[in-house]
Protein backbone atom coordinates (compact mmCIF):
# COMPACT_ATOMS: atom_id res chain seq x y z
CA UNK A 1 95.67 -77.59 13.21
CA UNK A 2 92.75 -75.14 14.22
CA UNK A 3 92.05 -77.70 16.83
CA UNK A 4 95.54 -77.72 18.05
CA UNK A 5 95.68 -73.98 18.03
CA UNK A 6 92.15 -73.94 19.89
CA UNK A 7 92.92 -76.28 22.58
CA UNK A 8 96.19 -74.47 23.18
CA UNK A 9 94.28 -70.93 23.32
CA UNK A 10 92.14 -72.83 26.00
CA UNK A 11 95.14 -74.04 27.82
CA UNK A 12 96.58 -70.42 27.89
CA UNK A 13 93.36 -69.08 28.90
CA UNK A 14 93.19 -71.43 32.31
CA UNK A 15 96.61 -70.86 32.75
CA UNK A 16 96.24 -67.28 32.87
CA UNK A 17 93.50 -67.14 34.79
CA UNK A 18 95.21 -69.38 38.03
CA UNK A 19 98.07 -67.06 37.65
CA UNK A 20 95.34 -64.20 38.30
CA UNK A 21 94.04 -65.94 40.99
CA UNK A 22 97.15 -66.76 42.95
CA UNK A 23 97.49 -63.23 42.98
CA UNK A 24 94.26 -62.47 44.97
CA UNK A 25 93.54 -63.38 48.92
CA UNK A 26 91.35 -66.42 49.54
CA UNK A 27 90.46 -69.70 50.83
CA UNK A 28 93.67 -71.38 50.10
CA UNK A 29 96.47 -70.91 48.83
CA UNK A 30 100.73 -72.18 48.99
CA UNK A 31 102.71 -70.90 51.70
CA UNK A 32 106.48 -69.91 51.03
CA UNK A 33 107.07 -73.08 49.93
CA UNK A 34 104.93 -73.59 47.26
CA UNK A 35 102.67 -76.24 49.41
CA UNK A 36 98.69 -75.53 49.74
CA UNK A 37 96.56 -75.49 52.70
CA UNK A 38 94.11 -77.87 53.01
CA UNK A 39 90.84 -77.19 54.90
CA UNK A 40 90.51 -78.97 58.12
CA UNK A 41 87.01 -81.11 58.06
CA UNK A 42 83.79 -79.22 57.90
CA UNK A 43 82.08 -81.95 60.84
CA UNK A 44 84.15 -79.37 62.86
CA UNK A 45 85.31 -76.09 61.44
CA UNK A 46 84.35 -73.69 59.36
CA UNK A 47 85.88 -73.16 56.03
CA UNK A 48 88.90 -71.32 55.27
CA UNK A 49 89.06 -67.51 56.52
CA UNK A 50 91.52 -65.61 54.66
CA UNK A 51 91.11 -61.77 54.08
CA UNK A 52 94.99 -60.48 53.33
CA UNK A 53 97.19 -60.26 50.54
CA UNK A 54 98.65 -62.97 48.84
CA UNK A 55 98.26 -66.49 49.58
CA UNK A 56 98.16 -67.67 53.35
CA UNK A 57 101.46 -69.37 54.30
CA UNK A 58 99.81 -71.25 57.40
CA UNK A 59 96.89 -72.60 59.14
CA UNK A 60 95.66 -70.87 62.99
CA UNK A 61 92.95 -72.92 64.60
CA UNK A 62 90.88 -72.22 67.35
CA UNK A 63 89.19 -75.08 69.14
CA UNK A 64 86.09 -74.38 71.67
CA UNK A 65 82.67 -75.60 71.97
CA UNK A 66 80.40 -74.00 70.16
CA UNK A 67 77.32 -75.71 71.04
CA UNK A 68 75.67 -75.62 74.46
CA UNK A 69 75.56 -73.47 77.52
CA UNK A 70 78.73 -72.23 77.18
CA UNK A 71 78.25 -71.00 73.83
CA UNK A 72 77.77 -67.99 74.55
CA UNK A 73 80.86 -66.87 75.84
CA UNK A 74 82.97 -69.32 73.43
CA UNK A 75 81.41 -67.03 70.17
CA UNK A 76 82.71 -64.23 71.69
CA UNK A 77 86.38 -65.43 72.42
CA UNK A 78 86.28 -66.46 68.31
CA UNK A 79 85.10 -63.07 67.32
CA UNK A 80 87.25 -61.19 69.31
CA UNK A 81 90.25 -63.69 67.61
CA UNK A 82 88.76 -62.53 64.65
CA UNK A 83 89.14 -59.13 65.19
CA UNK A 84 92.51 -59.25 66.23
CA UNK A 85 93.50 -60.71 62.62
CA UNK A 86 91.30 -58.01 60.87
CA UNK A 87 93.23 -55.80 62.70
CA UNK A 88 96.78 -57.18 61.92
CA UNK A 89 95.55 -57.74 58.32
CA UNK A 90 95.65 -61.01 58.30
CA UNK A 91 99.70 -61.00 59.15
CA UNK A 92 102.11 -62.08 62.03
CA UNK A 93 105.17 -60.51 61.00
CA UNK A 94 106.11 -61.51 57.31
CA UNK A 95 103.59 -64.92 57.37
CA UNK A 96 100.12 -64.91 56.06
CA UNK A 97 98.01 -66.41 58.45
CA UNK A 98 94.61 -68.08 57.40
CA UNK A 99 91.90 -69.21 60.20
CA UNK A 100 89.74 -72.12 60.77
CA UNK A 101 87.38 -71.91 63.76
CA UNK A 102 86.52 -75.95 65.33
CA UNK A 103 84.23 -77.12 67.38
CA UNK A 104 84.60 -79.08 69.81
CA UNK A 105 80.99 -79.88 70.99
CA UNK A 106 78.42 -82.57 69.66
CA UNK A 107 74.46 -81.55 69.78
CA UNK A 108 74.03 -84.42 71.41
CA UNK A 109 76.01 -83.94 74.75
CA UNK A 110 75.15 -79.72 74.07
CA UNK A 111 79.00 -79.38 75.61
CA UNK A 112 82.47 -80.32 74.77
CA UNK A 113 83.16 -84.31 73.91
CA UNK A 114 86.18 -86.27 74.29
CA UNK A 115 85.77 -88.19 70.98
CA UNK A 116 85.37 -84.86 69.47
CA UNK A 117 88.38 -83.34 71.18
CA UNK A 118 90.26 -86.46 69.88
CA UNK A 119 89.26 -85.64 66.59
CA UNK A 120 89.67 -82.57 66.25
CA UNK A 121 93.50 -82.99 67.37
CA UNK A 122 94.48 -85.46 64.99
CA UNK A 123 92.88 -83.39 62.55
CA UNK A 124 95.27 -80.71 63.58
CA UNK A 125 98.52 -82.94 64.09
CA UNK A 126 98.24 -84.13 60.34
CA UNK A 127 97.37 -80.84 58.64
CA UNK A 128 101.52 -79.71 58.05
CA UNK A 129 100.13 -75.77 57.34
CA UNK A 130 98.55 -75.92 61.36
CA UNK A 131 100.91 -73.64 62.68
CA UNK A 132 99.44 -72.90 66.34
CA UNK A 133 96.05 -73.78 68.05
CA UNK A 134 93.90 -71.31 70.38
CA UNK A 135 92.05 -73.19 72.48
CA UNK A 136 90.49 -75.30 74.50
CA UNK A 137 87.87 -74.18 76.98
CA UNK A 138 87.47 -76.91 79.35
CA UNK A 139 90.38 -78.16 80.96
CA UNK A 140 89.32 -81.89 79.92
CA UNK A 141 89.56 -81.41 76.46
CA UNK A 142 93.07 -79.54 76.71
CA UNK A 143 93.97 -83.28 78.27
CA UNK A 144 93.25 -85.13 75.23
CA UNK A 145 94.31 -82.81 72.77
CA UNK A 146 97.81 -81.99 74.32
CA UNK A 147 99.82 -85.10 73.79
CA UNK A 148 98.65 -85.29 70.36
CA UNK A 149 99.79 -81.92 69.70
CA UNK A 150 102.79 -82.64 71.71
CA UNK A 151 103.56 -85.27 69.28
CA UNK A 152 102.85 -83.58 66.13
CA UNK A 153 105.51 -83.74 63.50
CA UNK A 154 108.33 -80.99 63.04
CA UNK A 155 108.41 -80.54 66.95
CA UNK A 156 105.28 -80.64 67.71
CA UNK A 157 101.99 -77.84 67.78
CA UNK A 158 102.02 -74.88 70.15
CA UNK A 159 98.66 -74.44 71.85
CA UNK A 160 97.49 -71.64 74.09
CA UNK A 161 93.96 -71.51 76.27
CA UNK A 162 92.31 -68.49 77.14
CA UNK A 163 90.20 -70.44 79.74
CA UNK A 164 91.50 -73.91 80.90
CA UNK A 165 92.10 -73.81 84.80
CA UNK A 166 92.99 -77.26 85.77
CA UNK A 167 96.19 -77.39 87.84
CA UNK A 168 97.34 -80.33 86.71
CA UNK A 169 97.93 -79.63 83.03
CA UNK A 170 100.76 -77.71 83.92
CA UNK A 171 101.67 -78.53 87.59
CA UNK A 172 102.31 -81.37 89.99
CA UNK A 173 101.73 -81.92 93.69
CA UNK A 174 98.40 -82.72 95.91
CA UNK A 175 95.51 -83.16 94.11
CA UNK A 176 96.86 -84.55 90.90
CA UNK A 177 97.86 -87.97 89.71
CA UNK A 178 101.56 -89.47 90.07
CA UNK A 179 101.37 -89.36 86.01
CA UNK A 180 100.45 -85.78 86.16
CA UNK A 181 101.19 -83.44 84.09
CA UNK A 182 103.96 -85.38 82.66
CA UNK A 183 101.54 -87.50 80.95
CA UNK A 184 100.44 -84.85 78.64
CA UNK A 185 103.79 -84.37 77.08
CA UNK A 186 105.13 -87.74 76.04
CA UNK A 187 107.68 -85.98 74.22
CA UNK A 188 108.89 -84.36 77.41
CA UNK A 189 109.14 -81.06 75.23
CA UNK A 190 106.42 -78.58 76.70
CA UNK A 191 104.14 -77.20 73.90
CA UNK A 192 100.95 -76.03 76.02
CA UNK A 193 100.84 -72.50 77.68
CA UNK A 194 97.91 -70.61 78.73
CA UNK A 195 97.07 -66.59 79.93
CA UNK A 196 94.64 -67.58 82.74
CA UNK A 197 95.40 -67.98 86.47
CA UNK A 198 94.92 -72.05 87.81
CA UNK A 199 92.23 -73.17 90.13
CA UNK A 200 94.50 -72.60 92.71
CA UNK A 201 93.99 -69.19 92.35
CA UNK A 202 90.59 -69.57 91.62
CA UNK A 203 89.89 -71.46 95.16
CA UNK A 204 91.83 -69.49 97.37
CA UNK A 205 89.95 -66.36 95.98
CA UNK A 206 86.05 -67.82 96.79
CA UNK A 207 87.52 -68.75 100.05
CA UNK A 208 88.59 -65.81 100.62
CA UNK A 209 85.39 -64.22 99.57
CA UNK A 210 83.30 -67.10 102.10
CA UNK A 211 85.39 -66.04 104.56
CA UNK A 212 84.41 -62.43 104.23
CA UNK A 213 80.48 -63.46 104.17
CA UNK A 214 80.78 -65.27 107.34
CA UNK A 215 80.86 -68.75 106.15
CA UNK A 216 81.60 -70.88 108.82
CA UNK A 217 80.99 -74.43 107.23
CA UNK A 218 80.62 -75.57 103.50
CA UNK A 219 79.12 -78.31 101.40
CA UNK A 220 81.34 -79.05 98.30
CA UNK A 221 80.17 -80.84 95.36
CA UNK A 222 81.41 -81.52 91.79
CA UNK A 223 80.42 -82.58 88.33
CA UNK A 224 83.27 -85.63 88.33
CA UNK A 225 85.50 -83.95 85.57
CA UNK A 226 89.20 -82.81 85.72
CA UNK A 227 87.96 -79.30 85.74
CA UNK A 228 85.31 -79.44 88.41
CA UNK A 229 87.12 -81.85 90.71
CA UNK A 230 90.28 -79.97 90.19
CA UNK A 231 88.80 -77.06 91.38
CA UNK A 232 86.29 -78.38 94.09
CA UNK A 233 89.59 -79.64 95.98
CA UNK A 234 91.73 -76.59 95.08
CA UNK A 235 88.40 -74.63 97.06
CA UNK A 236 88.15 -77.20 99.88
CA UNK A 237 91.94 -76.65 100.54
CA UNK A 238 91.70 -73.25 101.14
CA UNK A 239 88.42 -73.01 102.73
CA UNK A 240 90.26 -75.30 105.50
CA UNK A 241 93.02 -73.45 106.01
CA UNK A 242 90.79 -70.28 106.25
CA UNK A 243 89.11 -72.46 108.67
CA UNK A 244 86.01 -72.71 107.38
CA UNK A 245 84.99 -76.34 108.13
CA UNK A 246 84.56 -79.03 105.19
CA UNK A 247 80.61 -80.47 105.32
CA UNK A 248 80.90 -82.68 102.89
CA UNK A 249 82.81 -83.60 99.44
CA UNK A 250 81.27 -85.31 96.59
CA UNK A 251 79.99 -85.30 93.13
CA UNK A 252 76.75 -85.01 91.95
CA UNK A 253 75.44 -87.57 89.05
CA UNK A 254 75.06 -85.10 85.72
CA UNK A 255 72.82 -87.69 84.47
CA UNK A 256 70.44 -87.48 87.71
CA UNK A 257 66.45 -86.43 87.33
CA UNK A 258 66.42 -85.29 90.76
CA UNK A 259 68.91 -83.32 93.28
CA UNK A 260 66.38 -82.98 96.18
CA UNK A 261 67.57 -86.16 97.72
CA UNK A 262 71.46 -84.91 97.94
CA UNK A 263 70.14 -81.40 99.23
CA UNK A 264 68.07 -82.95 101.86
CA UNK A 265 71.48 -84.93 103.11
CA UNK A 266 72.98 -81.27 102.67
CA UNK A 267 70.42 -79.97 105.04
CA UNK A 268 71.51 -82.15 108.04
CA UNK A 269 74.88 -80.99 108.10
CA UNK A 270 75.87 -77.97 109.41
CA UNK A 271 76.59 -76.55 106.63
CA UNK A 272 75.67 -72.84 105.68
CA UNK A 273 76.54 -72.42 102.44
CA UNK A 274 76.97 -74.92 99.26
CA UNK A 275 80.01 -75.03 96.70
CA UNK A 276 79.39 -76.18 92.80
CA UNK A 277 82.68 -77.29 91.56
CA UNK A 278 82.11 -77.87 87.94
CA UNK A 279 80.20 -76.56 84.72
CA UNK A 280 76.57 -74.97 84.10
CA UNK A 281 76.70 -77.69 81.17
CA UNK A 282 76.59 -80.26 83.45
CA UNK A 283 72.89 -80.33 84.62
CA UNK A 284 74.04 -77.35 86.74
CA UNK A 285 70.91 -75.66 86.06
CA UNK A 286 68.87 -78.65 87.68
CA UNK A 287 71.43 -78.74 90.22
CA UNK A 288 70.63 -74.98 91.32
CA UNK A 289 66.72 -75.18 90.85
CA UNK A 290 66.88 -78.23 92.95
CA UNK A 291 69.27 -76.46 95.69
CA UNK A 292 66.98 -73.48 95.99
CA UNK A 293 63.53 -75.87 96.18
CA UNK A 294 64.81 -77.61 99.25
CA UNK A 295 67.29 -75.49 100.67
CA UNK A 296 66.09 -72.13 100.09
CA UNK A 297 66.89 -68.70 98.32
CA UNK A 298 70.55 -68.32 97.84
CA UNK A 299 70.62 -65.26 99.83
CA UNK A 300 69.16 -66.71 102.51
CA UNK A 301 70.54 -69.42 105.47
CA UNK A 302 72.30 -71.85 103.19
CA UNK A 303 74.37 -69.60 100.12
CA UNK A 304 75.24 -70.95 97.03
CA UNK A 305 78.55 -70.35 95.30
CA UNK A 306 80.43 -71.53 92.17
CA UNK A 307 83.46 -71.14 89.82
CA UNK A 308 83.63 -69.76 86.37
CA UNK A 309 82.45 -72.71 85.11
CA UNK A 310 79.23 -71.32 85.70
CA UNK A 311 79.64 -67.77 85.52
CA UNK A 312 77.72 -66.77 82.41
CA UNK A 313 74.27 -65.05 81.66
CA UNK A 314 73.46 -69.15 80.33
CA UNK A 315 72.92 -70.24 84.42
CA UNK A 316 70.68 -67.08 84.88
CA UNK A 317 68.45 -68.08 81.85
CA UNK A 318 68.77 -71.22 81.95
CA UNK A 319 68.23 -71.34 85.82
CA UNK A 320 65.70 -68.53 86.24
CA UNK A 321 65.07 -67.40 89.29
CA UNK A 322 66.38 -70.05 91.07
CA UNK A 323 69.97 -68.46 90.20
CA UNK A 324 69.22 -65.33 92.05
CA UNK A 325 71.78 -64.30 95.18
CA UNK A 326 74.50 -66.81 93.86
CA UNK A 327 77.51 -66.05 93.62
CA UNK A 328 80.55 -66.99 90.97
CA UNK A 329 84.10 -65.70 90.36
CA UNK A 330 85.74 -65.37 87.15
CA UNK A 331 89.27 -64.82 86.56
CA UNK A 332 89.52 -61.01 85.26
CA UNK A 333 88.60 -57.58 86.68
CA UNK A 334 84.55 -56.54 85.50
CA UNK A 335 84.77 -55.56 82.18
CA UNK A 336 84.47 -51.34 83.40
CA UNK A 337 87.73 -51.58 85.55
CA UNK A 338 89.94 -52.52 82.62
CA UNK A 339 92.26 -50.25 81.76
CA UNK A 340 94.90 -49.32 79.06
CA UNK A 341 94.85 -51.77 76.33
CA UNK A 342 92.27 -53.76 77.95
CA UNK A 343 90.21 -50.98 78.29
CA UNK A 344 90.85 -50.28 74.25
CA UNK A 345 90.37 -53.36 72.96
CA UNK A 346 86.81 -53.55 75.05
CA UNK A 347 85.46 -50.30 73.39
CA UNK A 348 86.86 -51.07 70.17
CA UNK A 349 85.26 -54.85 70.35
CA UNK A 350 82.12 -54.31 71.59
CA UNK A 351 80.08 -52.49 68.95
CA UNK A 352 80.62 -55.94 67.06
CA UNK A 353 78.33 -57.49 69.60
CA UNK A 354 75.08 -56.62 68.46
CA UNK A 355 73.95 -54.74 71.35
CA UNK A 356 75.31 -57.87 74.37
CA UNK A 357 77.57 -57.15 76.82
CA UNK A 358 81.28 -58.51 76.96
CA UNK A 359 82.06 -61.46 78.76
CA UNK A 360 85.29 -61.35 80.42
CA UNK A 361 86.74 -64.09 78.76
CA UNK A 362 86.33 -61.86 75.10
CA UNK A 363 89.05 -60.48 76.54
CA UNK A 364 91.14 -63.36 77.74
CA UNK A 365 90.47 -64.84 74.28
CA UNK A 366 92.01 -61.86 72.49
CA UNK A 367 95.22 -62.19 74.72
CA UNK A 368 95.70 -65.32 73.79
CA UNK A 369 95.25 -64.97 70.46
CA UNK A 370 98.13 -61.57 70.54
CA UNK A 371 100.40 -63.84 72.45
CA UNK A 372 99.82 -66.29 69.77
CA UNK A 373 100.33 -63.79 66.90
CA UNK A 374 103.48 -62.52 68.56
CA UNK A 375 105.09 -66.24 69.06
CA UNK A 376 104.53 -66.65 65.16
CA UNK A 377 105.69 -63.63 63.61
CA UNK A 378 109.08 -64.13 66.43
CA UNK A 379 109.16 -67.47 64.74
CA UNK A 380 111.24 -68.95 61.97
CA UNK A 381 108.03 -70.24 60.67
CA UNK A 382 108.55 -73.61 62.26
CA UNK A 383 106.26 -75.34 64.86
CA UNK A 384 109.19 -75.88 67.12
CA UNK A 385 110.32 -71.87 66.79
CA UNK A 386 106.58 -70.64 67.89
CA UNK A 387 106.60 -72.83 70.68
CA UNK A 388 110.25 -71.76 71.50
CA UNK A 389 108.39 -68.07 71.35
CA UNK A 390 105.22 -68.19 73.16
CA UNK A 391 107.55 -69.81 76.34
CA UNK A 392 109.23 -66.44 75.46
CA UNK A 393 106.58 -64.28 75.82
CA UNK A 394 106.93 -61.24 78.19
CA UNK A 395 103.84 -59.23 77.79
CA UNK A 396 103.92 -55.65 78.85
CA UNK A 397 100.69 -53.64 79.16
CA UNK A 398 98.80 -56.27 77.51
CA UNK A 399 94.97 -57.11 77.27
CA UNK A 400 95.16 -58.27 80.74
CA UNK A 401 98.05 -56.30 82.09
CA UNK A 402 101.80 -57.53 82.51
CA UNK A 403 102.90 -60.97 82.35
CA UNK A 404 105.10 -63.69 81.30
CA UNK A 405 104.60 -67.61 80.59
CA UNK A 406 107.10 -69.87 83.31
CA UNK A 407 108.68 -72.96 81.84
CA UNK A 408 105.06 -74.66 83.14
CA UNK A 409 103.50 -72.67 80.68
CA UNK A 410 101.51 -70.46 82.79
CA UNK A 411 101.56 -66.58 83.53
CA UNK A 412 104.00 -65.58 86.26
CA UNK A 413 105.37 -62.25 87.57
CA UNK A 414 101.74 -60.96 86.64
CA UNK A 415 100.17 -57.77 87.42
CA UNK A 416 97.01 -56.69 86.44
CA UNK A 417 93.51 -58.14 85.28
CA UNK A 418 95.49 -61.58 85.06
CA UNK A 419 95.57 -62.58 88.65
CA UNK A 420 92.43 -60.60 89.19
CA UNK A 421 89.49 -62.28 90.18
CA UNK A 422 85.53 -60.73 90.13
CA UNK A 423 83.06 -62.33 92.49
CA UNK A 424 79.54 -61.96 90.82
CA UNK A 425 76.03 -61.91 91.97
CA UNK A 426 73.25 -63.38 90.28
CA UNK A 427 70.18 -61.39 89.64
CA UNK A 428 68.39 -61.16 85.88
CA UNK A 429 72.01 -60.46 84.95
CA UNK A 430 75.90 -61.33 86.44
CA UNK A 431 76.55 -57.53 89.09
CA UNK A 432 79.80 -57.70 90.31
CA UNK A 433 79.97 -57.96 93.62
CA UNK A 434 84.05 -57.54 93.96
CA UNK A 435 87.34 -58.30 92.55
CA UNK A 436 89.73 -60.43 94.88
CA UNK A 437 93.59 -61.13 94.07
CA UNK A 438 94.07 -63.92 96.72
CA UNK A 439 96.91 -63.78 98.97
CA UNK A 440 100.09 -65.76 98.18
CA UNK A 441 99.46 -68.19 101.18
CA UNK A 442 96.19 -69.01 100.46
CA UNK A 443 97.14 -69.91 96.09
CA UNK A 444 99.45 -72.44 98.23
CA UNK A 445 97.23 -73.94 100.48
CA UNK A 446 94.51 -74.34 97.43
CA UNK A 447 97.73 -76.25 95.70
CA UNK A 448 97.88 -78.33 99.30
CA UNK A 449 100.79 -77.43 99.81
């Protein structure tokens, strides 16, 4: 009997003590139902983040690569997502929301990976608790995880990008495949939407900006991905219908020891400046040290420009002073012209920095992650309600001004720091040179239409 009554004692004990710790904010924990999240896999994410009341009720994810050049913006758009759920304790309207930062990025290609972006979504489609997805960065990896989100059970798994440019992901027309974008949502239910102007913007502003420095003639290459192709002929398109004369088009081999051969070709053309369409993470700093060795400083006959794909302090240090007088645009106003909420949130974020300056896309991050936030506590707690929501979304005196997502999924009717665009120059640090907001006509020829 004093066994009995021991083990019993015991029982009540452990009993007691889960109750007590059901009570208490952590890890993991059931959702209204009664179910419990389950971490995603730790070959991608970090563990459970959980700092409210209660038990979470469901799973947000962000997706980016955290290893290689662009690293150092991609931290940054996670802390500042952070931050925002510090801020809202934790909360989107009555749900609990827990967090799980993933990686999509292998040390061995030191960038995003398709097999890892493949991963990572299926991870994501089979965990019930995922509730939305931040994310990606590159426009390539948004391809691969979209349909499998699309496809998700319980109507699939709203995703929104702070960063992914591609046309083609949301849009039709020149420059993308018959299949395109169609092909991304088998389902033929839309569940991708994203807070950042497309490369059609993107390309009519740099040709805008050549056209201002007296560019007559450009060279454009790219890295071969959707993302630098995509925006190499969304550049090229408006460049010729600025009238600034097409040298050349083609891609240059990531993989390559040597550029000076392709420079050299460059050099017999008539070309007076040079166009990068693609990432720093693609052997872009090779690319520029090779430019500069046979073609000279940037600043000087030939210029050198490129797309936010290489607008970070990475290409300066990884570069050196090969990067200096380049120029590259970023979508977003320079960090000091924000104002209102953007201007807030900036002053607010960036003691959290250690001492670095804010990368535009900190700020672009944190939109996305407030539109996000919004669509779920709108929701019904469903996947198919916060994707019903964030097509919803009519942001007023946001982040990055006012804006809403179109049925394509992207911002429309936009004023503000979202169809903004800031031309940098390279020196031992990214100086603005100026902001553009490219002309209606031009965004269409980029499209080629």
């Amino acid at each position: 009997m004093r066994k009995r009554s021991l083990l019993a004692l015991f029982a009540l004990l452990v009993a007691s003590l889960a109750l007590m710790a059901s009570g208490c904010g952590g890890d993991d924990g059931g959702d209204d139902g009664g179910g419990e999240i389950t971490a995603l896999p730790s070959s991608s994410c970090t563990g459970i983040e959980y700092k409210g009341e209660g038990d979470p009720d469901y799973l947000l994810v962000s997706d980016f690569p955290l290893q290689g050049s662009s690293r150092t913006q991609t931290i940054q758009i996670v802390g500042a997502i952070r931050y925002l759920l510090d801020k809202q304790d934790w909360k989107a309207g009555d749900h609990n929301i827990a967090f799980q930062s993933c990686d999509d990025a292998t040390a061995q290609a030191a960038k995003w990976d398709s097999g890892k972006c493949s991963q990572n979504a299926n991870a994501y489609a089979g965990n019930d608790k995922v509730i939305g997805v931040i994310g990606t960065f590159n426009s390539g990896c948004a391809a691969i995880e979209i349909p499998v989100l699309n496809q998700a059970a319980n109507g699939g798994i709203g995703m929104i990008s702070p960063a992914n440019t591609f046309v083609c992901l949301t849009e039709g027309g020149p420059g993308c495949e018959d299949t395109e974008p169609d092909k991304y949502y088998p389902t033929g239910n839309r569940n991708y939407v994203r807070v950042v102007p497309h490369d059609a913007y993107q390309g009519a502003a740099m040709a805008e900006f050549m056209q201002a420095q007296g560019i007559k003639s450009v060279y454009v290459l790219n890295d071969k991905e959707a993302y630098g192709l995509g925006v190499a002929t969304n550049l090229r398109n408006a460049a010729e219908s600025l009238g600034i004369e097409i040298a050349g088009f083609e891609a240059w081999d990531p993989k390559a020891s040597s550029y000076e051969g392709l420079f050299r070709k460059i050099g017999g053309t008539d070309a007076d400046a040079v166009f990068l369409g693609g990432l720093i993470d693609e052997n872009g700093a090779k690319v520029i040290k090779d430019k500069v060795a046979t073609l000279g400083p940037n600043d000087g006959d030939i210029k050198l420009f490129a797309p936010d794909g290489f607008t970070t302090q990475q290409t300066i240090d990884e570069a050196g002073t090969a990067a200096a007088g380049m120029f590259m645009s970023v979508a977003g106003v320079p960090i000091d012209e924000f104002t209102g909420a953007g201007a807030e949130f900036a002053a607010e974020f960036k003691p959290t920095l250690g001492g670095r300056e804010i990368d535009p896309y900190a700020i672009y991050g944190a939109q996305a992650a407030q539109v996000m936030l919004d669509a779920i506590a709108a929701s019904d707690g469903t996947r198919a309600s916060v994707i019903e929501q964030l097509f919803a979304a009519s942001v007023t005196d946001g982040l990055l001004g006012s804006f809403e997502i179109n049925e394509n999924g992207d911002p429309s009717g936009a004023e503000g720091a979202v169809v903004g665009f800031t031309i940098y120059k390279a020196t031992t640090k990214l100086e603005t040179e100026t902001t553009i907001s490219p002309k209606p006509e031009n965004v269409e020829a980029a499209r080629g239409t």
